[in-house]
N, C-alpha and C. Protein backbone atom coordinates (compact mmCIF):
# COMPACT_ATOMS: atom_id res chain seq x y z
N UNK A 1 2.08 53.87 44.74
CA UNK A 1 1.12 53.05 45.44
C UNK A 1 1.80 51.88 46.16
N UNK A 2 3.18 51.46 45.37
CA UNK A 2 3.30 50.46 46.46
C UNK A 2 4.10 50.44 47.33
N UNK A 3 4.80 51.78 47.27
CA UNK A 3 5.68 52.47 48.43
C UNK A 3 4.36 52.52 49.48
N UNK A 4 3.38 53.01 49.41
CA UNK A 4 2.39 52.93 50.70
C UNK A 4 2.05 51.98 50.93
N UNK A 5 2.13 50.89 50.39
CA UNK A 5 1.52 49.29 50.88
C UNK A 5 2.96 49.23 51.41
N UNK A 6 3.68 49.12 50.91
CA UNK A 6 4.87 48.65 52.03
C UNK A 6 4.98 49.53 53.26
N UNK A 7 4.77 50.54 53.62
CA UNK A 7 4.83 51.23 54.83
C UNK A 7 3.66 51.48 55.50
N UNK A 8 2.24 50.77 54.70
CA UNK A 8 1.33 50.31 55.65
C UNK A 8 0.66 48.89 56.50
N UNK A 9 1.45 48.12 55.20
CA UNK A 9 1.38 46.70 55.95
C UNK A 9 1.59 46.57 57.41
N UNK A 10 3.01 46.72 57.66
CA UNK A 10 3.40 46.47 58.93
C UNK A 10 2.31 47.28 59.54
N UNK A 11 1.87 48.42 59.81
CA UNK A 11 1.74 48.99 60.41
C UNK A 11 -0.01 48.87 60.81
N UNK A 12 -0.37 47.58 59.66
CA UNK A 12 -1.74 47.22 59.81
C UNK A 12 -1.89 45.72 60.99
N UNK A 13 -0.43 45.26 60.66
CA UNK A 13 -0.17 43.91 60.84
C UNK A 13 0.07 44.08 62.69
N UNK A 14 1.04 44.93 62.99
CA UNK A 14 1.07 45.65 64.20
C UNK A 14 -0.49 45.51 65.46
N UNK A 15 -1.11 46.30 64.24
CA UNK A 15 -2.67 46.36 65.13
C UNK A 15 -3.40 45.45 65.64
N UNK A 16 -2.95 44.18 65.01
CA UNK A 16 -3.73 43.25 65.29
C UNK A 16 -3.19 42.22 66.88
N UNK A 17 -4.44 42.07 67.27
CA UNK A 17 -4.38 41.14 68.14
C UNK A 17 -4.18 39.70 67.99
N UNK A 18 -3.10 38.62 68.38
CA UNK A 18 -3.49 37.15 68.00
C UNK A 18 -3.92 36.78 69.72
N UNK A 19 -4.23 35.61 69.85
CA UNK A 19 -4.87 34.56 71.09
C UNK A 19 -4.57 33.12 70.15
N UNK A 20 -4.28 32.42 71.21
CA UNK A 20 -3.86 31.14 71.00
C UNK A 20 -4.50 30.50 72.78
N UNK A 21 -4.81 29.47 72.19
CA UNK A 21 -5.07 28.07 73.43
C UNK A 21 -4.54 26.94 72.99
N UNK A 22 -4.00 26.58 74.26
CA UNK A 22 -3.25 25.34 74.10
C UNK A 22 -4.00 24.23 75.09
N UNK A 23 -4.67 23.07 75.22
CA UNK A 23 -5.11 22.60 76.26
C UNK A 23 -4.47 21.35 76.78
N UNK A 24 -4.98 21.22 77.97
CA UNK A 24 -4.35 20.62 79.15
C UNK A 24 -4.71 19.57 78.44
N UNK A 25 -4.21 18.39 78.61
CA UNK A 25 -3.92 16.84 78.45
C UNK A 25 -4.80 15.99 78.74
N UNK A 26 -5.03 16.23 79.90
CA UNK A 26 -6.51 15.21 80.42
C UNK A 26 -7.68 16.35 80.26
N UNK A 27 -7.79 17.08 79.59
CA UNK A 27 -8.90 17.93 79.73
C UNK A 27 -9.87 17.85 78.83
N UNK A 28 -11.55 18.26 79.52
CA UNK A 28 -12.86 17.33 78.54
C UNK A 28 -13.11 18.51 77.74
N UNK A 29 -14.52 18.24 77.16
CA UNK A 29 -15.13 19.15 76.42
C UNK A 29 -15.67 20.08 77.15
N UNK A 30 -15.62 21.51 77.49
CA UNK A 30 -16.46 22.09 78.24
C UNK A 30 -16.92 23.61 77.48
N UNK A 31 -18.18 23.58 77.59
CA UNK A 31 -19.43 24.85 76.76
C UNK A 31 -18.48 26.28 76.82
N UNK A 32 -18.96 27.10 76.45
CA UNK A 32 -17.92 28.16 76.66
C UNK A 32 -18.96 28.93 77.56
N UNK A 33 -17.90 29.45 78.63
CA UNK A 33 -18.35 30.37 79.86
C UNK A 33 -19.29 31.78 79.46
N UNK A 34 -20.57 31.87 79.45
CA UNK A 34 -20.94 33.25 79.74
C UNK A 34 -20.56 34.45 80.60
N UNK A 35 -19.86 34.17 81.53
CA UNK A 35 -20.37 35.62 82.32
C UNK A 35 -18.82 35.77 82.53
N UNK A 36 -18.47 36.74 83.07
CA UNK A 36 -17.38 37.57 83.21
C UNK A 36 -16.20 36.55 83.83
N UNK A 37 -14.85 36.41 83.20
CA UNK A 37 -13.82 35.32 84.06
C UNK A 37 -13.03 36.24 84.69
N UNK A 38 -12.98 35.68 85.80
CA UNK A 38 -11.56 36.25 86.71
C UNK A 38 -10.33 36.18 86.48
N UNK A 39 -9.52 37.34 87.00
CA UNK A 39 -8.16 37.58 86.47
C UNK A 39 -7.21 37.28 87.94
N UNK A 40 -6.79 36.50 87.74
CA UNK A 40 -5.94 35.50 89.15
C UNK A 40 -4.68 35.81 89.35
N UNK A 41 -3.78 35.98 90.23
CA UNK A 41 -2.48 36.49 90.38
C UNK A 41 -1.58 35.18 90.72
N UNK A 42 -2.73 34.06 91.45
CA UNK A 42 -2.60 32.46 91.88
C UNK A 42 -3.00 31.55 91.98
N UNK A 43 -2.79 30.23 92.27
CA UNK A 43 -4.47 29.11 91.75
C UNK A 43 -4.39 29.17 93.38
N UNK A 44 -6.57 29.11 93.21
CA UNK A 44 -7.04 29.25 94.25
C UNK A 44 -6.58 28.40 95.30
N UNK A 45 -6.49 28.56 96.54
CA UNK A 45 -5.93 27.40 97.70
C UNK A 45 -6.57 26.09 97.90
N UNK A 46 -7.87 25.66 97.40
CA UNK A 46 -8.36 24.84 97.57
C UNK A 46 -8.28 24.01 96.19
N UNK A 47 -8.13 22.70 95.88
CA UNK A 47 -8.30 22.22 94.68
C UNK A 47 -9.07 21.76 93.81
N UNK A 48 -10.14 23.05 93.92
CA UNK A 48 -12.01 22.74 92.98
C UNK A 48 -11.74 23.52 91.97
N UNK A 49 -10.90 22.81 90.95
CA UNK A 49 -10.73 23.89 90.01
C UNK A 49 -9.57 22.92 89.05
N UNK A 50 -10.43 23.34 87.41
CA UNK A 50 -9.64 21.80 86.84
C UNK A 50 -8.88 22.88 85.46
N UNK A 51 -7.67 22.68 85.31
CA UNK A 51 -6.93 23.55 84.48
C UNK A 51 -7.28 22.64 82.99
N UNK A 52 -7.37 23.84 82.66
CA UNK A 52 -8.58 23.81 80.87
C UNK A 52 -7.39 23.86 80.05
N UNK A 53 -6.40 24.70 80.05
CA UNK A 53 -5.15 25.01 78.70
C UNK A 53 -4.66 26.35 79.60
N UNK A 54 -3.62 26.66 78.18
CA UNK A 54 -2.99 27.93 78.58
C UNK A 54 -3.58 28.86 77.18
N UNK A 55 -3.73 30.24 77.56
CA UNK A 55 -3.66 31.25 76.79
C UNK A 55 -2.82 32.23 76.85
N UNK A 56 -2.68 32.72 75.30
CA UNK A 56 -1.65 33.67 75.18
C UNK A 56 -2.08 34.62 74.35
N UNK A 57 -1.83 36.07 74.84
CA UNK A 57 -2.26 36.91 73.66
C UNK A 57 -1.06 37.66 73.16
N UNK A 58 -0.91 38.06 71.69
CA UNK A 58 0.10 38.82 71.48
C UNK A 58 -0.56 40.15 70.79
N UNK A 59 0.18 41.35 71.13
CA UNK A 59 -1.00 42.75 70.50
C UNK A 59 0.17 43.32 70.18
N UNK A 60 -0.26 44.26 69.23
CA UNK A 60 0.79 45.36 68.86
C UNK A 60 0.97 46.49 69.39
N UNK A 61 1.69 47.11 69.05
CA UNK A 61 1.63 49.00 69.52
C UNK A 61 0.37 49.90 70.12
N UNK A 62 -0.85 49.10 69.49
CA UNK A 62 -1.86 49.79 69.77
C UNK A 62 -2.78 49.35 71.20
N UNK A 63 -1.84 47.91 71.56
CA UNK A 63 -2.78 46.94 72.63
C UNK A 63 -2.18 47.66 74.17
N UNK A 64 -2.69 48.39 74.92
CA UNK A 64 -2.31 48.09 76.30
C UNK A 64 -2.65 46.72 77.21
N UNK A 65 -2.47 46.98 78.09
CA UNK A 65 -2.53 45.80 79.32
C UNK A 65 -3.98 45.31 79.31
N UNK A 66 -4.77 46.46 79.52
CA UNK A 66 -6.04 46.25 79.61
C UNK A 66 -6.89 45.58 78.30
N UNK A 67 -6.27 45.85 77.43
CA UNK A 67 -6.87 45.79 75.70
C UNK A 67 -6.56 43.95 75.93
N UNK A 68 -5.22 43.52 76.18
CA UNK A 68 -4.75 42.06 76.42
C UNK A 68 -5.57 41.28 76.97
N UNK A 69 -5.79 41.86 77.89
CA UNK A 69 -6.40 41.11 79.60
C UNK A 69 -8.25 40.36 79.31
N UNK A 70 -8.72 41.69 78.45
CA UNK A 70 -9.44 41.47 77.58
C UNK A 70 -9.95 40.35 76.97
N UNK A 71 -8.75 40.48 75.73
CA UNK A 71 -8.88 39.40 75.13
C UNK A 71 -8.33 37.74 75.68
N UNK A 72 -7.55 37.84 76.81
CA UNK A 72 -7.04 36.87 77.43
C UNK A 72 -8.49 36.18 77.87
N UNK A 73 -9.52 36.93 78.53
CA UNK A 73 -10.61 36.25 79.17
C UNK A 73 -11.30 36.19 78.22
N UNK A 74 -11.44 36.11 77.09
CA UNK A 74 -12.10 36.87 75.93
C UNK A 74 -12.25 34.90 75.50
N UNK A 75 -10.83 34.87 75.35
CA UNK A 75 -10.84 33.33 74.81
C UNK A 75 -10.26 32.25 75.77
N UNK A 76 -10.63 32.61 76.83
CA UNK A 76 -10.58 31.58 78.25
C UNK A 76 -11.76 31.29 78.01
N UNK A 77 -12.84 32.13 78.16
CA UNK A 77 -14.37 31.92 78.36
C UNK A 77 -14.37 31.11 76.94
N UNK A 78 -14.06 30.99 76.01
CA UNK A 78 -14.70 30.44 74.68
C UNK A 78 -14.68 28.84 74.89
N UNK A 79 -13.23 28.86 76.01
CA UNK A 79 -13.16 27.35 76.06
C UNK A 79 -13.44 26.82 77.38
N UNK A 80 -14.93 27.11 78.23
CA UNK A 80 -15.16 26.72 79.10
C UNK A 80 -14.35 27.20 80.79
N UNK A 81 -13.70 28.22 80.68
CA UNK A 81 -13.11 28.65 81.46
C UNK A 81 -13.64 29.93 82.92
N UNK A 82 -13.98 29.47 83.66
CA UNK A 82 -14.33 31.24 84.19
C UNK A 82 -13.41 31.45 84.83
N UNK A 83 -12.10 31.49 84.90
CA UNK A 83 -10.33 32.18 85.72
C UNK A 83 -9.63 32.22 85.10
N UNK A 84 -8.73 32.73 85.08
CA UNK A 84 -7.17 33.05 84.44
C UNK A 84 -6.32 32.79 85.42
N UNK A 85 -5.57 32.16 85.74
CA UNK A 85 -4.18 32.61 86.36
C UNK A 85 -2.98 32.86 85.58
N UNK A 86 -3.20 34.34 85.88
CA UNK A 86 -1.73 34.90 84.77
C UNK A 86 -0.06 34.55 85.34
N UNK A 87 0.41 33.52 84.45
CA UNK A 87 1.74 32.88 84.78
C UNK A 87 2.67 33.44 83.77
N UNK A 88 2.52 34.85 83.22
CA UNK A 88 3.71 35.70 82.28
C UNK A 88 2.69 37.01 82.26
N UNK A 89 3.37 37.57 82.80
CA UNK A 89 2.85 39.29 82.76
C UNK A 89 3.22 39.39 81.79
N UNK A 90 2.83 41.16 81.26
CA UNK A 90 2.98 41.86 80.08
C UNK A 90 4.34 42.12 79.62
N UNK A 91 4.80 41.60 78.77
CA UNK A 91 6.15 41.53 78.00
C UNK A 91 5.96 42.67 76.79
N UNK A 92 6.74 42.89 76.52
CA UNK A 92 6.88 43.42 75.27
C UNK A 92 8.51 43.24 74.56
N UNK A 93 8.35 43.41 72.98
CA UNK A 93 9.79 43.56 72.16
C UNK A 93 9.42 44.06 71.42
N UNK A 94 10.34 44.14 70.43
CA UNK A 94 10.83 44.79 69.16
C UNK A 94 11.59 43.98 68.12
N UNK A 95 11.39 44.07 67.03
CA UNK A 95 11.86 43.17 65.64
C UNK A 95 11.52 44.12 64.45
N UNK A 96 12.46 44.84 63.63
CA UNK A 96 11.74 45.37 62.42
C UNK A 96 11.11 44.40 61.63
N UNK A 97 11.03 43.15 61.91
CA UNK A 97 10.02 42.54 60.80
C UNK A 97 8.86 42.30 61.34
N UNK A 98 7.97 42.44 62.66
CA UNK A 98 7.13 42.32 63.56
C UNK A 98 6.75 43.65 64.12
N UNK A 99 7.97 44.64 64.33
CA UNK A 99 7.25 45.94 65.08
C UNK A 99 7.39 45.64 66.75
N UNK A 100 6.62 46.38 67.36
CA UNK A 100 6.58 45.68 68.53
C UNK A 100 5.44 45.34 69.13
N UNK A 101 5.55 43.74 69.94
CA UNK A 101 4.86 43.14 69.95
C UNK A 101 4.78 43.16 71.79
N UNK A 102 3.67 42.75 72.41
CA UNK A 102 3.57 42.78 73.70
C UNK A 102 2.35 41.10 74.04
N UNK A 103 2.95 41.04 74.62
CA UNK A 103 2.64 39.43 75.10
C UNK A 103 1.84 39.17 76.62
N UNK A 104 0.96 38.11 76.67
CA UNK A 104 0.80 38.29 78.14
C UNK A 104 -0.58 36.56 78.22
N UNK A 105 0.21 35.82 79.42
CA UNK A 105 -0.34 34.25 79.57
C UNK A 105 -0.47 34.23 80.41
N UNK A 106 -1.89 32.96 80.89
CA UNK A 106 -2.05 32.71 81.63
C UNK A 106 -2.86 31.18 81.43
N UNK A 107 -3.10 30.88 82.64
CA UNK A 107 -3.87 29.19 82.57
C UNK A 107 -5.43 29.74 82.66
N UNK A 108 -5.80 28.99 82.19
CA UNK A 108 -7.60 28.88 81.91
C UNK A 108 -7.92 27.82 82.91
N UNK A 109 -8.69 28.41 83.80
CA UNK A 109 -8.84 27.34 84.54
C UNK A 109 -11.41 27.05 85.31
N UNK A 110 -11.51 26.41 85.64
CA UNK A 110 -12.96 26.26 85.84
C UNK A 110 -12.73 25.91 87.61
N UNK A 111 -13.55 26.91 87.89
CA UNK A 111 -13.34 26.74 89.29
C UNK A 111 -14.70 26.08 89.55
N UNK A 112 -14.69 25.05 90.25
CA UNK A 112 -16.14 24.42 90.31
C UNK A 112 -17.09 24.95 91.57
């Protein structure tokens, strides 16, 4: 039995998704966004638009791009956000004590 907990841990630990927010400095309290946030390649050209934090998601083996992207807007919106501008595409590595992990950030931003 505990030969299978050791060769299922990782492999539970793997599956999981983390998200992290970090927020901007001068930035207020704002409700969390209902409706669908945009996925940005750049900040918009005009400057109506107030950067909220950064998010980061990290997924395992089981997360594609899309599964990330997801959760990237997933917890933009929680913190008042309706945009992303993604400033680190999809990374991935490897660590036998982690497995492999795939990464992917961007800024949370409220376009007014």
């Amino acid at each position: 039995m505990k030969q299978l907990i050791v060769v299922l841990l990782p492999l539970l630990l793997m599956a999981c998704a983390n998200s992290e927010f970090s927020p901007s400095v001068n930035r207020g309290s704002y409700s969390p966004y209902q409706g669908d946030v945009n996925v940005l390649s750049q900040f918009p050209s005009t400057n109506t638009y107030i950067k909220l934090g950064t998010v980061t998601v990290t997924g395992g083996i089981t997360h594609n791009q899309e599964s990330l992207i997801h959760q990237l807007k997933l917890k933009a919106a929680a913190h008042g956000a309706n945009a992303v501008v993604i400033n680190h595409k999809l990374s991935g590595d490897f660590s036998f004590s982690k497995g492999y992990r795939s990464t992917i950030s961007g800024i949370a931003i409220l376009i007014e």
